[in-house]
N, C-alpha and C. Protein backbone atom coordinates (compact mmCIF):
# COMPACT_ATOMS: atom_id res chain seq x y z
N UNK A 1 -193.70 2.56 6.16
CA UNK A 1 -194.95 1.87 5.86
C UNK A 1 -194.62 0.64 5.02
N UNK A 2 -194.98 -0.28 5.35
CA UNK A 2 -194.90 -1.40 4.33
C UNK A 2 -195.80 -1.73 3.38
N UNK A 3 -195.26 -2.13 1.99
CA UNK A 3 -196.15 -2.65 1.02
C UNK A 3 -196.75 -3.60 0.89
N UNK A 4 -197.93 -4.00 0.82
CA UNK A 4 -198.90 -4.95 1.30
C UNK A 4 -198.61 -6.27 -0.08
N UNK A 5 -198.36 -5.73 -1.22
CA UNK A 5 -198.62 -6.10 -2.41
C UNK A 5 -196.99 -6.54 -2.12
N UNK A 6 -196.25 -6.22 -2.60
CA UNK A 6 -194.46 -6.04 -2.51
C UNK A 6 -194.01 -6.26 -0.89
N UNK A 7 -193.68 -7.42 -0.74
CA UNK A 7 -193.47 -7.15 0.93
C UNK A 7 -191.72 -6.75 1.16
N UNK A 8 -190.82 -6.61 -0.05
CA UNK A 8 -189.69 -6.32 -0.33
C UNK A 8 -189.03 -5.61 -0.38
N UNK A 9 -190.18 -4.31 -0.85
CA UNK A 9 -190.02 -3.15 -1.18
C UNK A 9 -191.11 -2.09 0.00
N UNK A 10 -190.27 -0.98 -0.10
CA UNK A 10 -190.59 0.41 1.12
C UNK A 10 -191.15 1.30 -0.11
N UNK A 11 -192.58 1.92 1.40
CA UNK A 11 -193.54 2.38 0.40
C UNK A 11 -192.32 3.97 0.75
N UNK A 12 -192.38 4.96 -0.09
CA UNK A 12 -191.70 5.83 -0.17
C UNK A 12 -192.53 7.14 -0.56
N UNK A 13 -191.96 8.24 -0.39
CA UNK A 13 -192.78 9.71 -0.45
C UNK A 13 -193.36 10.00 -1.54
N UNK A 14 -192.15 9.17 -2.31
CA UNK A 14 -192.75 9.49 -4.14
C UNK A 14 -194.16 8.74 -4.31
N UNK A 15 -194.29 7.37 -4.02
CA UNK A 15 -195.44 6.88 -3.75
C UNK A 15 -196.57 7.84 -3.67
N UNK A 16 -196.55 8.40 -2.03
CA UNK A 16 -197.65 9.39 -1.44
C UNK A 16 -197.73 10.45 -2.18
N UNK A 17 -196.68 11.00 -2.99
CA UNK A 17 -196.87 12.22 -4.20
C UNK A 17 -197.80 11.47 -5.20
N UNK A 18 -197.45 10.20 -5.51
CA UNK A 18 -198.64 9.80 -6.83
C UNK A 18 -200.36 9.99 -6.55
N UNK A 19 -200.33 9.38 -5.22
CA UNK A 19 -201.70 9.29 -4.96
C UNK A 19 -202.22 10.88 -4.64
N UNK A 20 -201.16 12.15 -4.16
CA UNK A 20 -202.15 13.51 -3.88
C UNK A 20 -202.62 13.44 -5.47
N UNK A 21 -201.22 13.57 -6.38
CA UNK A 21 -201.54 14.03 -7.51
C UNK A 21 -202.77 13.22 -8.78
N UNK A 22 -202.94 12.06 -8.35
CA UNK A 22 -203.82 11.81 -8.88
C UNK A 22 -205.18 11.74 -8.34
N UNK A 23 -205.38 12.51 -6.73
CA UNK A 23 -206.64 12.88 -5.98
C UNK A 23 -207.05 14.25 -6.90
N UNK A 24 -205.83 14.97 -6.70
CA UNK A 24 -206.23 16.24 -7.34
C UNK A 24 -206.81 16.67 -8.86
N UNK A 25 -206.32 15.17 -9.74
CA UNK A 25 -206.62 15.07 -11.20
C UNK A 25 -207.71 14.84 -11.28
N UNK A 26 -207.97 13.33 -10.34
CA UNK A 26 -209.58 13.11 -10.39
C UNK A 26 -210.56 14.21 -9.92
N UNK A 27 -210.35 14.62 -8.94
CA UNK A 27 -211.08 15.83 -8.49
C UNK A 27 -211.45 16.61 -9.49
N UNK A 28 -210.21 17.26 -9.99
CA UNK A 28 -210.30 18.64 -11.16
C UNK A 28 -211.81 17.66 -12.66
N UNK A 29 -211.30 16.80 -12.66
CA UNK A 29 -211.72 16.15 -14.05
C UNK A 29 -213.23 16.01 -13.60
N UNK A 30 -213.71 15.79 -12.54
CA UNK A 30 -215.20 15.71 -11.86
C UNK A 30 -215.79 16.52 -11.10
N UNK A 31 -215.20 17.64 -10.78
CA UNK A 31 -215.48 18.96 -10.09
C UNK A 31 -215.79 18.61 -8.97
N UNK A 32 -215.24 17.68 -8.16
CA UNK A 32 -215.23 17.50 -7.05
C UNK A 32 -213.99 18.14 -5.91
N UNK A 33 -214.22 18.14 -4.42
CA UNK A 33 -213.34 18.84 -3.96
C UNK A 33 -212.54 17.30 -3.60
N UNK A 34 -211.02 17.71 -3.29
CA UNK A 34 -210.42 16.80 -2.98
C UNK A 34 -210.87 15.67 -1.92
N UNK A 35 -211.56 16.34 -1.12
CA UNK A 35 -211.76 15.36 0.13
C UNK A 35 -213.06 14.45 -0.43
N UNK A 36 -213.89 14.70 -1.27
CA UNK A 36 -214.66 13.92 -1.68
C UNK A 36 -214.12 12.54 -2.10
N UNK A 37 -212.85 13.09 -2.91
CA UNK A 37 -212.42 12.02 -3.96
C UNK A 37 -211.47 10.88 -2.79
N UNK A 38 -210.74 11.34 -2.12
CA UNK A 38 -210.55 10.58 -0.67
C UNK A 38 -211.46 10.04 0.03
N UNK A 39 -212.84 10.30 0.39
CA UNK A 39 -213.46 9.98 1.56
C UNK A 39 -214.38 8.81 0.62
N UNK A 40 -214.24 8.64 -0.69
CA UNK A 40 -214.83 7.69 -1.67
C UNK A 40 -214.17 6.17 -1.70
N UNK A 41 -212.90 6.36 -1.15
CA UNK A 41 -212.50 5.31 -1.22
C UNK A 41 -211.82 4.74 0.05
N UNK A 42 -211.70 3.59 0.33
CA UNK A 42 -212.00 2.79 1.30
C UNK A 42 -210.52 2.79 1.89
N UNK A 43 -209.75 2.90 3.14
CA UNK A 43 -208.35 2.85 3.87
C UNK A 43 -207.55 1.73 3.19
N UNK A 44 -208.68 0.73 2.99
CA UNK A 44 -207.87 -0.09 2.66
C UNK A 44 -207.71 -0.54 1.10
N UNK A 45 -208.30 0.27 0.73
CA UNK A 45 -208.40 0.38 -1.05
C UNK A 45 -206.86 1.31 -1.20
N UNK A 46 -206.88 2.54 -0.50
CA UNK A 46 -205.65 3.31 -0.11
C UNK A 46 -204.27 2.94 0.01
N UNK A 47 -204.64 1.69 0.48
CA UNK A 47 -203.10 0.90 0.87
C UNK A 47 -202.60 0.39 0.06
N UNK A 48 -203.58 -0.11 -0.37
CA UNK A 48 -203.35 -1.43 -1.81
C UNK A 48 -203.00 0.12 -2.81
N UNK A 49 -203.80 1.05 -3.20
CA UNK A 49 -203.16 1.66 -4.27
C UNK A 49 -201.49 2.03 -3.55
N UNK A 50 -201.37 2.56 -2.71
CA UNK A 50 -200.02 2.96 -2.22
C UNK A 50 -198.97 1.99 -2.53
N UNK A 51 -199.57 0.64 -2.28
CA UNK A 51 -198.74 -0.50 -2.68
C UNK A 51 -198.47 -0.49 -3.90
N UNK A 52 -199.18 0.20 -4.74
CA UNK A 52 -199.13 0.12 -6.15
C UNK A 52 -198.63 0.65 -7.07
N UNK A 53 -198.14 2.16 -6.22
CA UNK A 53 -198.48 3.34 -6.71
C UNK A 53 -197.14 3.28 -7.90
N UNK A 54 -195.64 2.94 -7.04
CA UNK A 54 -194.44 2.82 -7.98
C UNK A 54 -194.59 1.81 -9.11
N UNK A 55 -195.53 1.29 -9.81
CA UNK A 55 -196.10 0.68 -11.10
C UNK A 55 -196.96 1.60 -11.60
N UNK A 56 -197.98 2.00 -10.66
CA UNK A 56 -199.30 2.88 -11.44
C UNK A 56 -198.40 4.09 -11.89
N UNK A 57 -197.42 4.66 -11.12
CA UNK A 57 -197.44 5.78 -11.68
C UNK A 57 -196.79 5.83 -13.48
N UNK A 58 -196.26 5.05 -13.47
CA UNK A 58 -195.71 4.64 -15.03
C UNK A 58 -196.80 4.21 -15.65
N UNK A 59 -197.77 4.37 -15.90
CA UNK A 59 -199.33 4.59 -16.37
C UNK A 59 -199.86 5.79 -17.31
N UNK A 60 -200.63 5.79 -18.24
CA UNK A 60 -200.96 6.95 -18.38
C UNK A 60 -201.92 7.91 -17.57
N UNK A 61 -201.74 9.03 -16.79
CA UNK A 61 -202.60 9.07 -16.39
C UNK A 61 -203.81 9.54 -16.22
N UNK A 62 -203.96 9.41 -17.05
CA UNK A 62 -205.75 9.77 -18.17
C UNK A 62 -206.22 8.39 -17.49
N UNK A 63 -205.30 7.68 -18.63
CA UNK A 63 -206.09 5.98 -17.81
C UNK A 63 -206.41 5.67 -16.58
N UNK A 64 -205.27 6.26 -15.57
CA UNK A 64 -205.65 5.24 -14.46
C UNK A 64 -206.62 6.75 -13.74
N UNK A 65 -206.96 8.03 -14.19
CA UNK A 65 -207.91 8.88 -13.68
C UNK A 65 -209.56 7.83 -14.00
N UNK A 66 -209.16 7.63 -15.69
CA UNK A 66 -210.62 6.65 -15.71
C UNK A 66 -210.95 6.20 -14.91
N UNK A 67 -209.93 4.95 -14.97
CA UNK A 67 -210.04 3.59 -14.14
C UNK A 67 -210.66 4.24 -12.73
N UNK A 68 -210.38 4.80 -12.23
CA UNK A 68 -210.65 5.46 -10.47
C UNK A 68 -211.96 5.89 -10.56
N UNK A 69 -211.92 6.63 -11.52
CA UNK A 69 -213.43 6.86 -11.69
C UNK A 69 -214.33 6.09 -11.56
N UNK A 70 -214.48 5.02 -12.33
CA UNK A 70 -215.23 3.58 -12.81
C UNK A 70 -215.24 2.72 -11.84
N UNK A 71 -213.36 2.53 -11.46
CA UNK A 71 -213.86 1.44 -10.38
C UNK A 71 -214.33 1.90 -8.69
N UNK A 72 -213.92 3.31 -8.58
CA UNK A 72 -214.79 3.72 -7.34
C UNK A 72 -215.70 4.00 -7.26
N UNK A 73 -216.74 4.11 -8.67
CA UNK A 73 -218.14 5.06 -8.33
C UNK A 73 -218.03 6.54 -8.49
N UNK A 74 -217.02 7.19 -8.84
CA UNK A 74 -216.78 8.62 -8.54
C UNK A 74 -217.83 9.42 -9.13
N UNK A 75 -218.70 10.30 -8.21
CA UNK A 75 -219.72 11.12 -9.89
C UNK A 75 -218.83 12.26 -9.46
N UNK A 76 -220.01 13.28 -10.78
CA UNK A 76 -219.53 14.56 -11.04
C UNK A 76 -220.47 15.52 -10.15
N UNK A 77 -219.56 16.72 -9.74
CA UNK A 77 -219.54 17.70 -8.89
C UNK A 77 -219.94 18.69 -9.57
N UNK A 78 -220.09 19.99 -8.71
CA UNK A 78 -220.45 21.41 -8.93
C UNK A 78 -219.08 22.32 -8.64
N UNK A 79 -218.50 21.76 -8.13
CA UNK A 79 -216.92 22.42 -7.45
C UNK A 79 -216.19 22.82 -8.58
N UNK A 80 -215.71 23.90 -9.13
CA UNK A 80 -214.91 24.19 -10.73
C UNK A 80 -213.50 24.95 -9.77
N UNK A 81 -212.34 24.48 -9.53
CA UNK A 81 -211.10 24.94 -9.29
C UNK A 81 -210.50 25.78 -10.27
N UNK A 82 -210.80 25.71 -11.07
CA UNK A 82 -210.82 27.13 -12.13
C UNK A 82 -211.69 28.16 -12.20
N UNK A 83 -212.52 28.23 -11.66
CA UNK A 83 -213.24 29.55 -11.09
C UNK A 83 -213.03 30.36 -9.86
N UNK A 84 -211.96 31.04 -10.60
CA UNK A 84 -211.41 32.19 -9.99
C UNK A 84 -211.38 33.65 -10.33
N UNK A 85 -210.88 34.45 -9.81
CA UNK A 85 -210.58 35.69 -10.21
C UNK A 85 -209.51 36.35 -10.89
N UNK A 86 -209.34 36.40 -12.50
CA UNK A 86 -208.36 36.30 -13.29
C UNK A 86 -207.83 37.83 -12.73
N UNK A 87 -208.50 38.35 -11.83
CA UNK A 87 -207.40 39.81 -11.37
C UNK A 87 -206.63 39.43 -10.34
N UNK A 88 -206.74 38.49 -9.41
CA UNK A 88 -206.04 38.03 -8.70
C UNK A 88 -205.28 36.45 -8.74
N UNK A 89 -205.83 36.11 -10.13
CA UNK A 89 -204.91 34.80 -10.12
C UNK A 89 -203.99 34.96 -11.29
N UNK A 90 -202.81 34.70 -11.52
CA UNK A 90 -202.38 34.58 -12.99
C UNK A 90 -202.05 33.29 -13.71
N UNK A 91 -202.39 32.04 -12.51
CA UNK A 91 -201.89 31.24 -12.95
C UNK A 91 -202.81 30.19 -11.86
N UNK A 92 -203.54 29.42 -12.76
CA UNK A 92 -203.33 28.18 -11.37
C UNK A 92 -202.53 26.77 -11.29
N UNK A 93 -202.60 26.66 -10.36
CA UNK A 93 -201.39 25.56 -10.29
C UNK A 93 -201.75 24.43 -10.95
N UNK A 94 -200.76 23.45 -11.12
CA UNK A 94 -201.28 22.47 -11.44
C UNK A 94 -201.43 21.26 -10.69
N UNK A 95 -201.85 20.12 -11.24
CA UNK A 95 -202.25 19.48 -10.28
C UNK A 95 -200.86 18.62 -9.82
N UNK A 96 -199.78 18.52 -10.41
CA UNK A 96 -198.35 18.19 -9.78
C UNK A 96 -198.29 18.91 -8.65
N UNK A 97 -198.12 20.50 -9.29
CA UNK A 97 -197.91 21.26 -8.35
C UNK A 97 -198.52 21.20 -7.03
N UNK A 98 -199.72 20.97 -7.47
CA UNK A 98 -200.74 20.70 -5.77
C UNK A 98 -200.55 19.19 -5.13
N UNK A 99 -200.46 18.00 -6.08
CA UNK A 99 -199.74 17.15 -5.30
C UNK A 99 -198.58 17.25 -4.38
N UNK A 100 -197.87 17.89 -4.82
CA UNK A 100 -196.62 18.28 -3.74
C UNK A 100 -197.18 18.97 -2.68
N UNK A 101 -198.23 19.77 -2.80
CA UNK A 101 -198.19 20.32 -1.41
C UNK A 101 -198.92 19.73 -0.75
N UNK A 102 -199.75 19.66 -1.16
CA UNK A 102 -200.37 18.11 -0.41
C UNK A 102 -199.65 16.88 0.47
N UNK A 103 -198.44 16.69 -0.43
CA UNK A 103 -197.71 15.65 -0.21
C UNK A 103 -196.74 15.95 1.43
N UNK A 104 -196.23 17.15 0.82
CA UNK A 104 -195.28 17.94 2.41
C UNK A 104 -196.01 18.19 3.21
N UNK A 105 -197.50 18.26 3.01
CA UNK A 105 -198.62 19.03 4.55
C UNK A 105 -198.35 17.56 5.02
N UNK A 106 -198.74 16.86 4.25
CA UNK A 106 -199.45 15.04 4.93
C UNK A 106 -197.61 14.70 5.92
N UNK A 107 -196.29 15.05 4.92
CA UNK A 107 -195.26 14.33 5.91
C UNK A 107 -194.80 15.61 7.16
N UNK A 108 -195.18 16.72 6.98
CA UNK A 108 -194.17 17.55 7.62
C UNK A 108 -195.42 17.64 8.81
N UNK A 109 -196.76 16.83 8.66
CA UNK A 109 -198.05 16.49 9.80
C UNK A 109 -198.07 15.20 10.66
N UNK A 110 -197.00 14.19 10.07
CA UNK A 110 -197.69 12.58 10.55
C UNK A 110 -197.29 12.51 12.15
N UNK A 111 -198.12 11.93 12.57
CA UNK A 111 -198.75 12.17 13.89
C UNK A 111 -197.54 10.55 14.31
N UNK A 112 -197.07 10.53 15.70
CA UNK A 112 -196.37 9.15 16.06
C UNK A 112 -197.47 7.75 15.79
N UNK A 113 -197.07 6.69 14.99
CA UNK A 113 -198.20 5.59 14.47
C UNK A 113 -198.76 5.84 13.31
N UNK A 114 -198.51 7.35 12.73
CA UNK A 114 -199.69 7.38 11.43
C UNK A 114 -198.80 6.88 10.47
N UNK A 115 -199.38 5.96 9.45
CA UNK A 115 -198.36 5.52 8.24
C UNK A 115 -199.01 6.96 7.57
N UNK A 116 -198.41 6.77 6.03
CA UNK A 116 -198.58 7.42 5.03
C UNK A 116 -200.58 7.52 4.84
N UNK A 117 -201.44 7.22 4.57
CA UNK A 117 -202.58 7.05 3.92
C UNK A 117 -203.48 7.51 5.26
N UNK A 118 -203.11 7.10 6.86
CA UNK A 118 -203.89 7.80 8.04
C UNK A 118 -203.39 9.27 7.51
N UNK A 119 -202.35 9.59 7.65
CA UNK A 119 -202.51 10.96 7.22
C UNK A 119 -202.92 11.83 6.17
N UNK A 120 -202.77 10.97 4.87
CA UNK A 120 -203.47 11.33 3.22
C UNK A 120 -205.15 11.80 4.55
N UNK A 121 -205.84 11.17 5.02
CA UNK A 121 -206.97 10.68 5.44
C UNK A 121 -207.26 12.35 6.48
N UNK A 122 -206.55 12.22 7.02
CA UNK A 122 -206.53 13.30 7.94
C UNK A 122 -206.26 14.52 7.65
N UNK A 123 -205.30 14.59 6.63
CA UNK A 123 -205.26 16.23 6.20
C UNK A 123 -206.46 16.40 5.00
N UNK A 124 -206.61 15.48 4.09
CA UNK A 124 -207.52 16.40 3.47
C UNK A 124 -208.87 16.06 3.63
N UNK A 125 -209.68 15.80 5.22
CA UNK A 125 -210.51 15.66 5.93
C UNK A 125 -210.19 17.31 6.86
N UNK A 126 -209.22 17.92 6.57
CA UNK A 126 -208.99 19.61 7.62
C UNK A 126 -209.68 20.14 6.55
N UNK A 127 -210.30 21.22 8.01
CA UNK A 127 -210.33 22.46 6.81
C UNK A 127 -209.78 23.67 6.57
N UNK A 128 -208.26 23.11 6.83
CA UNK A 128 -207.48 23.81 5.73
C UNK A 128 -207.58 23.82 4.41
N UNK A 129 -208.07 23.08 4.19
CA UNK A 129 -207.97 22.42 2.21
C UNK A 129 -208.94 23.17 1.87
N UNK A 130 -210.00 23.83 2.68
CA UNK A 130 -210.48 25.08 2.05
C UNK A 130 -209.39 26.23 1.46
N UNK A 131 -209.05 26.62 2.27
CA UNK A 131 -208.36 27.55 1.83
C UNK A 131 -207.44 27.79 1.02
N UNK A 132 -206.82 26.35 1.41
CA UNK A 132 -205.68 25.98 -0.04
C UNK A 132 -206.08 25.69 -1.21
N UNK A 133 -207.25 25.36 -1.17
CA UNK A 133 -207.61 25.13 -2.71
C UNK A 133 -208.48 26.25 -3.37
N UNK A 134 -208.30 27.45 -2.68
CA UNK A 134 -208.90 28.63 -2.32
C UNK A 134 -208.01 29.22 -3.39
N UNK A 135 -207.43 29.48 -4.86
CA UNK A 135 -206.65 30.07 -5.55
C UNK A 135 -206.82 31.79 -5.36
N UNK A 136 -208.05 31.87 -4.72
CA UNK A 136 -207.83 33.29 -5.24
C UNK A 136 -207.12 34.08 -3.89
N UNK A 137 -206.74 33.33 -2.90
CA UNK A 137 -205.52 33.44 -1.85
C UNK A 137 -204.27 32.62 -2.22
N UNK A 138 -203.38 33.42 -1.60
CA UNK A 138 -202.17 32.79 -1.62
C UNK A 138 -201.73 31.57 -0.75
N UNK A 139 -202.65 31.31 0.05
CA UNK A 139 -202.08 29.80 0.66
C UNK A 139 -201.49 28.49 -0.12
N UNK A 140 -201.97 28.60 -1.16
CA UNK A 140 -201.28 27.05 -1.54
C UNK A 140 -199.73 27.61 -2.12
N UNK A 141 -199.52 28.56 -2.59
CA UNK A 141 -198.36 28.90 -2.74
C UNK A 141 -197.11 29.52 -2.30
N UNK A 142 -197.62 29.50 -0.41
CA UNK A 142 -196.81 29.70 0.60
C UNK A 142 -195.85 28.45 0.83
N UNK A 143 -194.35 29.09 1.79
CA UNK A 143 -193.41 27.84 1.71
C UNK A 143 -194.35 26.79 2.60
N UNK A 144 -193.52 25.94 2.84
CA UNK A 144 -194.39 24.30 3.13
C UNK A 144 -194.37 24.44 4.63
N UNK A 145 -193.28 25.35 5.22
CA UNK A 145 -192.94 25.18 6.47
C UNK A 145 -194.11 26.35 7.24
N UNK A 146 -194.94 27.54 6.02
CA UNK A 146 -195.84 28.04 6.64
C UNK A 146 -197.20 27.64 6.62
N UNK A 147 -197.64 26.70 5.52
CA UNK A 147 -198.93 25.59 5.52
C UNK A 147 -198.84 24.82 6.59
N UNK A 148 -198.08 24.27 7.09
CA UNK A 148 -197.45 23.52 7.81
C UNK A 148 -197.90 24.58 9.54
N UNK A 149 -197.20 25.56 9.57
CA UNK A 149 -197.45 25.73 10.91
C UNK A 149 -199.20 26.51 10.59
N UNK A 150 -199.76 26.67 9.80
CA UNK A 150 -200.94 27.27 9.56
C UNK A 150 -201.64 26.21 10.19
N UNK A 151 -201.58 24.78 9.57
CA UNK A 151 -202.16 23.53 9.87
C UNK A 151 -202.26 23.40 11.34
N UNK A 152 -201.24 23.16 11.84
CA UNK A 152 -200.98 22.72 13.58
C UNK A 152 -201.70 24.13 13.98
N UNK A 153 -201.81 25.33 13.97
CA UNK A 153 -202.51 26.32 14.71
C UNK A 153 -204.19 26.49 13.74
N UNK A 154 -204.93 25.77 13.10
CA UNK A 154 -205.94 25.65 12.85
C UNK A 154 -206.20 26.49 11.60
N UNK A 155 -205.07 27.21 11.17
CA UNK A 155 -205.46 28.29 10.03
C UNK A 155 -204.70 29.47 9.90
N UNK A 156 -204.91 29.81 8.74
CA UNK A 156 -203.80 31.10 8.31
C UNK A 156 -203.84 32.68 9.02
């Protein structure tokens, strides 16, 4: 994928890890589900952050959760990812942690032609991301290679 901003520099995976993990921050911080916080902002707002992302991520990121907030419009939700079942959860992940998986569904999915951000676009528009963000199942903490074939056959 090329950087729109940087025409020098290659947009890279670490990139596409910044942007799950800071979908999933904003999300958590507004009780929104992930795909909200995606479908809020514009493909090509997407690109430009992707272009961005190896600066933003050296950010604090409290700040640039604000900033996203503010400058997209983001409101607040009813969705609480911490409401779970403390007999079946002991831990929930965090939102690194869920960036990464996020991050391996979107590369170990890209379709021939999809850059990086058609696919950000497309996986967490599935509804798989129910289920993965479903803590009180074990899907998000299955290996990548079984989210992965869960995805391509429609579900776990």
């Amino acid at each position: 994928m090329t950087n729109r901003i940087f025409p020098d520099e290659e947009i890279t995976e670490n990139d596409l890890y910044f942007l799950c993990y800071m979908v999933e921050r904003v999300a958590r911080k507004l009780h929104q589900k992930n795909k909200y916080v995606v479908n809020q902002i514009s493909k090509e707002e997407w690109e430009r952050l992707i272009s961005l992302a190896n600066v933003l991520h050296c950010e604090n990121p409290v700040k640039t959760e604000t900033e996203w907030i503010e400058e997209y419009g983001l409101e607040r939700g009813e969705f609480d990812i911490a409401n779970v079942d403390m007999e079946l959860v002991d831990e929930i992940p965090s939102a690194t942690q869920m960036g990464k998986v996020y991050m391996r569904l979107i590369l170990s999915t890209l379709q021939p032609g999809e850059d990086y951000i058609d696919g950000m676009i497309r996986v967490y528009n599935d509804d798989i991301c129910e289920v993965i963000d479903n803590y009180n199942s074990s899907a998000y903490y299955e290996p990548s290679y079984v989210i992965t074939r869960a995805y391509n056959h429609g579900g776990f």
